[in-house]
Protein backbone atom coordinates (compact mmCIF):
# COMPACT_ATOMS: atom_id res chain seq x y z
CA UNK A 1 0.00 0.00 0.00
CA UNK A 2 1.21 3.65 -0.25
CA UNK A 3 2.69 5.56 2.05
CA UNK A 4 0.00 7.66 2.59
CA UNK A 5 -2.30 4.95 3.28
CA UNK A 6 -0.27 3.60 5.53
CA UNK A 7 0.31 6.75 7.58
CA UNK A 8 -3.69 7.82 7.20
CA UNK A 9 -4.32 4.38 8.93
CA UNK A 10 -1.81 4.50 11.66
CA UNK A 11 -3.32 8.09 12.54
CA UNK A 12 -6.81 7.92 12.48
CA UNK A 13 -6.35 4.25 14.43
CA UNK A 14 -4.19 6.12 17.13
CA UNK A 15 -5.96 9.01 17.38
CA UNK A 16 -9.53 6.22 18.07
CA UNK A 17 -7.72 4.35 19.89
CA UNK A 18 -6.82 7.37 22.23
CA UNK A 19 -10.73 8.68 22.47
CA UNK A 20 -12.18 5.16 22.99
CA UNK A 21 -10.13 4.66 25.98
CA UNK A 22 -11.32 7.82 26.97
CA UNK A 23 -14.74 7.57 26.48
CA UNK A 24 -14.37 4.54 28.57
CA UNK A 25 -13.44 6.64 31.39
CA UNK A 26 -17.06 8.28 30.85
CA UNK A 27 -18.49 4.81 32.24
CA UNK A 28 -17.40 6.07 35.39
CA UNK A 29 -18.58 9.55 35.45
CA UNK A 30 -21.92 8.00 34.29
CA UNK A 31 -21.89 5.77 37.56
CA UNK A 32 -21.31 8.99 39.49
CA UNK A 33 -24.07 10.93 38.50
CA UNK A 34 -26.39 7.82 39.09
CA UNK A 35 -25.33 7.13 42.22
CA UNK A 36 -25.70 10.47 43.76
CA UNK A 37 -29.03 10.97 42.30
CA UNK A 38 -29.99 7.68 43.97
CA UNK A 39 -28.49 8.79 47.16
CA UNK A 40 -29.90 11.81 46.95
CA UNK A 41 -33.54 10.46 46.67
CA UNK A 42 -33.17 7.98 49.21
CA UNK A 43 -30.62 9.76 51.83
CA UNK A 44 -31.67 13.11 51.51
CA UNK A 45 -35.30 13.34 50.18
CA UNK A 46 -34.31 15.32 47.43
CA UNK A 47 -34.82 14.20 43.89
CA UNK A 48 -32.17 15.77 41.45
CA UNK A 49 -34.15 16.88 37.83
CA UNK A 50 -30.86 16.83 35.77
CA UNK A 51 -29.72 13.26 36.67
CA UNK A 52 -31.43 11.68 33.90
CA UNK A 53 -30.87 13.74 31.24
CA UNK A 54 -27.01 14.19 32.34
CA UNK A 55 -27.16 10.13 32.57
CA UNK A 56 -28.56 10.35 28.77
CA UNK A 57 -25.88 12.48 27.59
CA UNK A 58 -22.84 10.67 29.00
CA UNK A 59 -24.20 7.64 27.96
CA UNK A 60 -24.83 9.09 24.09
CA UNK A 61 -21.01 10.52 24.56
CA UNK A 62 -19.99 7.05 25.68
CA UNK A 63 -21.13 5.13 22.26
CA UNK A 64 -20.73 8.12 20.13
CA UNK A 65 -17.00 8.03 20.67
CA UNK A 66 -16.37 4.69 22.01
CA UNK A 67 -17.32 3.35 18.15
CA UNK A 68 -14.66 4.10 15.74
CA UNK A 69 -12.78 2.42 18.73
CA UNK A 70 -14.84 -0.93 18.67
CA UNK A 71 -14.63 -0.26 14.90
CA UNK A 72 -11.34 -1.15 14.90
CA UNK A 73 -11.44 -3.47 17.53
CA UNK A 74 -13.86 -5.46 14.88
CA UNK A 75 -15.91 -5.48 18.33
CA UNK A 76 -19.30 -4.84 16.22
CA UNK A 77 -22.16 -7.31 16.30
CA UNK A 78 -22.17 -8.81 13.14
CA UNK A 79 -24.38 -12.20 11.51
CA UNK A 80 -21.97 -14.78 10.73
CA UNK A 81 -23.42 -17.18 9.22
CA UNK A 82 -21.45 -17.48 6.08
CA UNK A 83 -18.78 -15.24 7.10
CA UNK A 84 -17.20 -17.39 9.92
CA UNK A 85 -16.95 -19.73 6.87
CA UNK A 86 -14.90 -18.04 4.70
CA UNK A 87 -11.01 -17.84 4.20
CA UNK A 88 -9.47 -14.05 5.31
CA UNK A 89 -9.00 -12.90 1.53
CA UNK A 90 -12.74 -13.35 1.33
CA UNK A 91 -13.72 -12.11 4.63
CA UNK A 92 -11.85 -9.22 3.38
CA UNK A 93 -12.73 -8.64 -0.03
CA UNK A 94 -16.64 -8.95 1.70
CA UNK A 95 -15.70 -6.45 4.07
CA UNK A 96 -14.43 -4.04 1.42
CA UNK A 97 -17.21 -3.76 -0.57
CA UNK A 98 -19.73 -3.84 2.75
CA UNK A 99 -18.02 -0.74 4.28
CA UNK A 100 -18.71 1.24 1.37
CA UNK A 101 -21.94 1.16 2.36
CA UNK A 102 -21.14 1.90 5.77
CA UNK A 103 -18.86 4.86 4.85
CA UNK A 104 -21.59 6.13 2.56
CA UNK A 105 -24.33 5.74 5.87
CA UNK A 106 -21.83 7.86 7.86
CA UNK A 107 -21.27 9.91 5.14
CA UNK A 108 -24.91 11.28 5.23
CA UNK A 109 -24.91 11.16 8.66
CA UNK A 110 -22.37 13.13 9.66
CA UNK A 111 -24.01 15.71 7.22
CA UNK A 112 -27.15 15.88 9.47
CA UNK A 113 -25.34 16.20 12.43
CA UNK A 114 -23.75 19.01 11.18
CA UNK A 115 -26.79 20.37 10.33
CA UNK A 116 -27.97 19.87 13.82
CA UNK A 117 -25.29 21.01 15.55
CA UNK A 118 -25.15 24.63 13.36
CA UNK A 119 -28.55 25.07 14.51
CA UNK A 120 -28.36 24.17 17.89
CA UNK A 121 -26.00 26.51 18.40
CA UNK A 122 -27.43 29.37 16.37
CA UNK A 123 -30.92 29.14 17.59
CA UNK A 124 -29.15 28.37 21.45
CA UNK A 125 -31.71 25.17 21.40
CA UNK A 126 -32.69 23.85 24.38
CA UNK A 127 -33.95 20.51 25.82
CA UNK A 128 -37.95 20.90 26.79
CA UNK A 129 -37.61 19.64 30.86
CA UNK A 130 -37.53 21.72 33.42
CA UNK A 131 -33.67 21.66 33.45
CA UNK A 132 -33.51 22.92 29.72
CA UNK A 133 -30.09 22.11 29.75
CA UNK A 134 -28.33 23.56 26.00
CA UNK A 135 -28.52 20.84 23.51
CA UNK A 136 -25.04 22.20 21.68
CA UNK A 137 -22.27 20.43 23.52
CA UNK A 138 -23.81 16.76 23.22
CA UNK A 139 -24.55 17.69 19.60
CA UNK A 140 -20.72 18.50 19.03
CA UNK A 141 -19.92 15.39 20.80
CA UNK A 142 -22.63 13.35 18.49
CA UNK A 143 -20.91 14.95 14.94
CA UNK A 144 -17.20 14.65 16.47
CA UNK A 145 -17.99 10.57 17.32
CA UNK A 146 -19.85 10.10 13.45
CA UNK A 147 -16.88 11.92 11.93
CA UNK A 148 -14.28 9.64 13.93
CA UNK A 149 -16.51 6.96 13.18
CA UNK A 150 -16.64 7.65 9.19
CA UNK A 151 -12.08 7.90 9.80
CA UNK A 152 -11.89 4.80 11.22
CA UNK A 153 -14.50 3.11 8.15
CA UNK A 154 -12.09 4.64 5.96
CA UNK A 155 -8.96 3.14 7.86
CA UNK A 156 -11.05 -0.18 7.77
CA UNK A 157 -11.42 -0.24 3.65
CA UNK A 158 -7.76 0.52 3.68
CA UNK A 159 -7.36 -2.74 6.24
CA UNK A 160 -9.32 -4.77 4.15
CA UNK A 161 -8.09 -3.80 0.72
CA UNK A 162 -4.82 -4.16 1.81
CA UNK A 163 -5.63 -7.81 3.46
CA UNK A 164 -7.38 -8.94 0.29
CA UNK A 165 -4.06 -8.11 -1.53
CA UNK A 166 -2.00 -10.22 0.75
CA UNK A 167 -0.37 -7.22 2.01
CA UNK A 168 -1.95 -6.72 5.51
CA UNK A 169 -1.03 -2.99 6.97
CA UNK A 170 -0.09 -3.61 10.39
């Protein structure tokens, strides 16, 4: 493969495999906010409004950039059926032409989300609860995890092109 390639895929999986260990770390923060809204409730007889949406929006962080990572990871649920029975160059030459559609998918999607997110923040939208936290910073987060996501597709054609040449980028 060319040099480029191979640089474009050591990057982008770096750079996913930096953010999904971070957005691991969100688990935790996610726990946190759970558990002192529960303790809150019960201990002090105080119900906290902004624990479930918070909970929503770490969560939605958590997948949103936690998937390029299990992208690469070829963590993904996937239907195996014929799959598990084919030799690698096949797997990979499947794989190839399957993340085009993929790519294309995240392609569009990241579109709307950047749609979303340039109105959310020019219109200063708002969630309708009696918190009304802004809607802005988990729509960033949303576009920034499609966008890493449609990186790491890209790396994965690479992968798989590359694998179905006999030429495996490691």
């Amino acid at each position: 493969m060319p040099r480029p390639v191979v640089l474009y895929v050591r990057y982008v999986d770096a750079f996913n495999r930096f953010v999904g260990r971070f957005a691991m770390y969100l688990f935790f923060a996610l726990g946190a906010v759970l558990l002192y809204s529960t303790a809150s409730r019960v201990f002090l007889g105080q119900p906290v409004n902004w624990s479930l949406e918070m909970s929503q929006f770490l969560l939605s962080a958590y997948y949103l950039l936690g998937g390029a990572y299990t992208m690469q990871n070829d963590a993904h649920v996937r239907m195996d059926l014929v799959y598990g029975r084919m030799s690698p160059r096949s797997r990979a030459i499947t794989d190839a032409v399957t993340i085009l559609f993929v790519i294309f998918y995240l392609a569009v999607l990241f579109r709307g989300g950047l749609s979303s997110t340039e109105y959310s923040i020019t219109y200063n939208q708002t969630n309708y609860t009696s918190w009304a936290p802004p809607l802005w910073p988990i729509k960033v987060v949303m576009t920034v995890g499609i966008f890493l996501m449609l990186l790491q597709a890209i790396s994965q054609f690479f992968k798989d092109i590359a694998q179905a040449l006999g030429k495996p980028i490691t």
